[in-house]
Structure formats: C-alpha cells, structure tokens
Protein backbone atom coordinates (compact mmCIF):
# COMPACT_ATOMS: atom_id res chain seq x y z
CA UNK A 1 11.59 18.69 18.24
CA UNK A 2 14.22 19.43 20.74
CA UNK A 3 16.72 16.86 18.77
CA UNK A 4 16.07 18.21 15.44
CA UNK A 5 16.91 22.02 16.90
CA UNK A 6 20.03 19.95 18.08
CA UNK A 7 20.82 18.87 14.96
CA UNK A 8 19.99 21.71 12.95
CA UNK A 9 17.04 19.98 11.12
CA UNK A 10 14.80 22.61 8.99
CA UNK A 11 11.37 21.26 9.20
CA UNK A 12 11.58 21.06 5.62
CA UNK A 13 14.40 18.43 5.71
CA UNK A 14 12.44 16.28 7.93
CA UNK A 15 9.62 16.12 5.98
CA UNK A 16 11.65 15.19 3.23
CA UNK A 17 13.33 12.91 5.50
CA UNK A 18 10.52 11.30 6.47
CA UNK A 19 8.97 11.52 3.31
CA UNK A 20 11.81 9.00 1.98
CA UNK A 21 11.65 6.59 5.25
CA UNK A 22 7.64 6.05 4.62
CA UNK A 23 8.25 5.32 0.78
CA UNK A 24 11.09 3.21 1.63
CA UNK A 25 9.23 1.46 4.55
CA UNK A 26 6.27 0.79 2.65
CA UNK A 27 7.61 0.29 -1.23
CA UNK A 28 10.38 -2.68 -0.44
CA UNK A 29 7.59 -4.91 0.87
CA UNK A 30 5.66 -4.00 -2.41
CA UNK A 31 8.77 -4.99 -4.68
CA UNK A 32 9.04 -7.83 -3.25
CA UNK A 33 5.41 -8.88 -3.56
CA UNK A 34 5.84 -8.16 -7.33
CA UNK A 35 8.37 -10.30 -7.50
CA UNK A 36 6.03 -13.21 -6.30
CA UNK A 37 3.47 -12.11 -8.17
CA UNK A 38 5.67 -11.98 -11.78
CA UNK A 39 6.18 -15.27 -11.66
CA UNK A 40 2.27 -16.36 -10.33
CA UNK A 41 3.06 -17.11 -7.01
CA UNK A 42 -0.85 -15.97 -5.90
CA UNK A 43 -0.28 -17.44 -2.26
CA UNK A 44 2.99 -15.55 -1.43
CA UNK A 45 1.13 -12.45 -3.24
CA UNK A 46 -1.92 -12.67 -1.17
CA UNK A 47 0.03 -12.97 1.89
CA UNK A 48 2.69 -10.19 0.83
CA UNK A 49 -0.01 -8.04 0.00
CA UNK A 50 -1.83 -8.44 3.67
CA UNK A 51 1.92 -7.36 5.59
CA UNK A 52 1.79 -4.79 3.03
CA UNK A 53 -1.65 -3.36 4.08
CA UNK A 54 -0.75 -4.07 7.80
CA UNK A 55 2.55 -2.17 7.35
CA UNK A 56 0.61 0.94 5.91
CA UNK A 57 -1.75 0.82 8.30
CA UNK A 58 1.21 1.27 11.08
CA UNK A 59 2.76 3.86 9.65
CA UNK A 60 -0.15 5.64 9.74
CA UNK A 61 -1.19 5.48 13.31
CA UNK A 62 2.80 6.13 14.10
CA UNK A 63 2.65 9.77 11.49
CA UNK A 64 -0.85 10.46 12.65
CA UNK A 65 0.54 9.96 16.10
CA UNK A 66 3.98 11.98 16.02
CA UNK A 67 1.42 14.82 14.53
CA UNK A 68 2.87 15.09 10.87
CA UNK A 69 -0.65 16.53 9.86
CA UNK A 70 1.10 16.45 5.86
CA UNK A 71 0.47 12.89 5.85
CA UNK A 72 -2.93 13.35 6.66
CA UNK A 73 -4.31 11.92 3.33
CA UNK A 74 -1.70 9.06 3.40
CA UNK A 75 -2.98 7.18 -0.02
CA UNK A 76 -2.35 10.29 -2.01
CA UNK A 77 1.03 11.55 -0.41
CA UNK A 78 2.82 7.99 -0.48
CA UNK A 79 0.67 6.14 -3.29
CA UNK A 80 0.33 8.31 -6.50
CA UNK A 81 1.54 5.54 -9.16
CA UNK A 82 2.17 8.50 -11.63
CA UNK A 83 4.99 9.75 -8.97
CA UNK A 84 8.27 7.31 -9.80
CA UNK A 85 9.15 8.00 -6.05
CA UNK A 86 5.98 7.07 -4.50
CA UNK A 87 5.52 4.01 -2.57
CA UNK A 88 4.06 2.17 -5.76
CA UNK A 89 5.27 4.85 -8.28
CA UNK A 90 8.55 2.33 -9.64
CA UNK A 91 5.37 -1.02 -9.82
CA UNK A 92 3.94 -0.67 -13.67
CA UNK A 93 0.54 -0.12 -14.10
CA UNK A 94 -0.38 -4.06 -15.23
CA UNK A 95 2.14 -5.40 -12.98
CA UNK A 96 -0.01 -3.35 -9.73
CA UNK A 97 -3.00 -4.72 -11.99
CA UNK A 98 -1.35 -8.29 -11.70
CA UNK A 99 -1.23 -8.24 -8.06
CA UNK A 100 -4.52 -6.69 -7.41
CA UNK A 101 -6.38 -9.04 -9.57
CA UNK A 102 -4.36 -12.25 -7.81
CA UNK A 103 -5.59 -11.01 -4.43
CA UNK A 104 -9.22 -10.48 -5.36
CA UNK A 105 -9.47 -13.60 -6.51
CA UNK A 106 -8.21 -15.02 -3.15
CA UNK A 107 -10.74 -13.14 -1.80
CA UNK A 108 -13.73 -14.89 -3.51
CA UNK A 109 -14.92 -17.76 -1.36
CA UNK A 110 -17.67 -19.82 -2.33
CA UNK A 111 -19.99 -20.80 0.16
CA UNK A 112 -21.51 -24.45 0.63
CA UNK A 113 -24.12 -24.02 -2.10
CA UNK A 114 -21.60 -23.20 -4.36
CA UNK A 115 -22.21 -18.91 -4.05
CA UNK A 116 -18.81 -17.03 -5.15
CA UNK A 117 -19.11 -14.10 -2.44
CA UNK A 118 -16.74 -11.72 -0.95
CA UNK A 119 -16.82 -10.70 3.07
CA UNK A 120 -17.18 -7.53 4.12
CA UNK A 121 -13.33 -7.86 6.16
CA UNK A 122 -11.89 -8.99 2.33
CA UNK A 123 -13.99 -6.13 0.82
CA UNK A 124 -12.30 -3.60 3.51
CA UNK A 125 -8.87 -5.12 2.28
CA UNK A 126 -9.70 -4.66 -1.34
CA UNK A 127 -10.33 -0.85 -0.82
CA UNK A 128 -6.65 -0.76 0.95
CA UNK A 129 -5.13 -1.87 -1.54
CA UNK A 130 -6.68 -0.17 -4.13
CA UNK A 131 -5.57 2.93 -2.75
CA UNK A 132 -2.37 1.91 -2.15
CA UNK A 133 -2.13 0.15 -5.81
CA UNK A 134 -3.30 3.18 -7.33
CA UNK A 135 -6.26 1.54 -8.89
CA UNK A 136 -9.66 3.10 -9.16
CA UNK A 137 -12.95 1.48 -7.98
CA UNK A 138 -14.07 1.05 -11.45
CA UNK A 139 -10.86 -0.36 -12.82
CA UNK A 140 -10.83 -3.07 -9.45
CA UNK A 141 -14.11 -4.24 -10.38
CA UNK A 142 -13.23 -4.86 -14.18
C-alpha cells in the first residue's frame, strides 16, 4: 500500500494491473497445453493441465492472501471463456473441449477386475478444470 501511494497507483490501476498479471500467469501455461493437445499429445496435456491447476491454485492462496477480496470468486473473474481476455477466453470452445476430454480420459483407471473408475483426487481435478475450462458439469460428463 505504502509503494503504490509512492508511485501514485489508483487502486483502480492495480486491479487492472493485477487483473492482467493473473490472466497472463495463468493463460500462457494454458496455450501451451493447447498446443500439445492440437496435435494429440494426451500425456504432455494431462501433465500441462495438472501445472495448470497447481498454478491456479497458487495464485489463489497468494490474492486471497494479499487481501484482493475482487478475486474472491476466482473461476468467474479469470475464467469466463466468453471474455477474449480471460485466462481461457483466446482457447475455442472444442479446442478447451479437446483438452478436457484428453484429461478425463487419463483419469479413468481400470481396476484389476477390469472396472473403468475414477478416484475421488482425479474427480477433485476434473471439477478444477472444469471451472477453469469453462465447461459445465453437464457438458464434462457428455
């Protein structure tokens, strides 16, 4: 606080500011998981797509921690597809399909008498990243 009164930061400008670091932060690792997943890499997907939760996740805790209460309902502020600046806002709709449906079906695992189930820590990932994908419930499950 004391800088940005040094510096002559409106409040407004930093939210903006920090509006732009978040989406920048989180939406190159998303590009480049596209990239992967444009050309069927599913392994480099999968794996993209787990920094990329892990990556959200920390810039979370940091906002939630520097007390930026306007980021309290992160998924909608930095993930609304129809918002070309968002985080996921520049991915098209089949292409955030694409990598959704590669990394669900890394999820499945079939068990030793042959049982295609997902666990409950892959089910918890699934949710992440629909929020962050911009993909309902319903259309994860088609």
């Amino acid at each position: 606080q004391t800088r940005q009164n040094e510096l002559y930061l409106k409040d407004s400008s930093m939210k903006e500011m920090m509006t732009s670091m978040v989406m920048q932060a989180l939406g190159s690792p998303l590009e480049k998981v596209n990239g992967f997943a444009r050309v069927n890499n599913a392994a480099a997907t999968y794996d993209g797509l787990i920094d990329a939760i892990a990556a959200k996740e920390t810039c979370k805790d940091v906002l939630k921690e520097a007390g930026w209460s306007e980021f309290e309902d992160f998924e909608k502020v930095c993930f609304d597809p129809s918002d070309r600046a968002s985080a996921c806002g520049f991915i098209t709709n089949p292409d955030r399909h694409n990598m959704y449906k590669m990394f669900f079906v890394r999820s499945v695992k079939t068990n030793e008498d042959g049982v295609k189930n997902i666990s409950e820590e892959s089910y918890g990932l699934l949710k992440e990243l629909r929020g962050m994908l911009g993909i309902s419930e319903e259309e994860g499950l088609g």
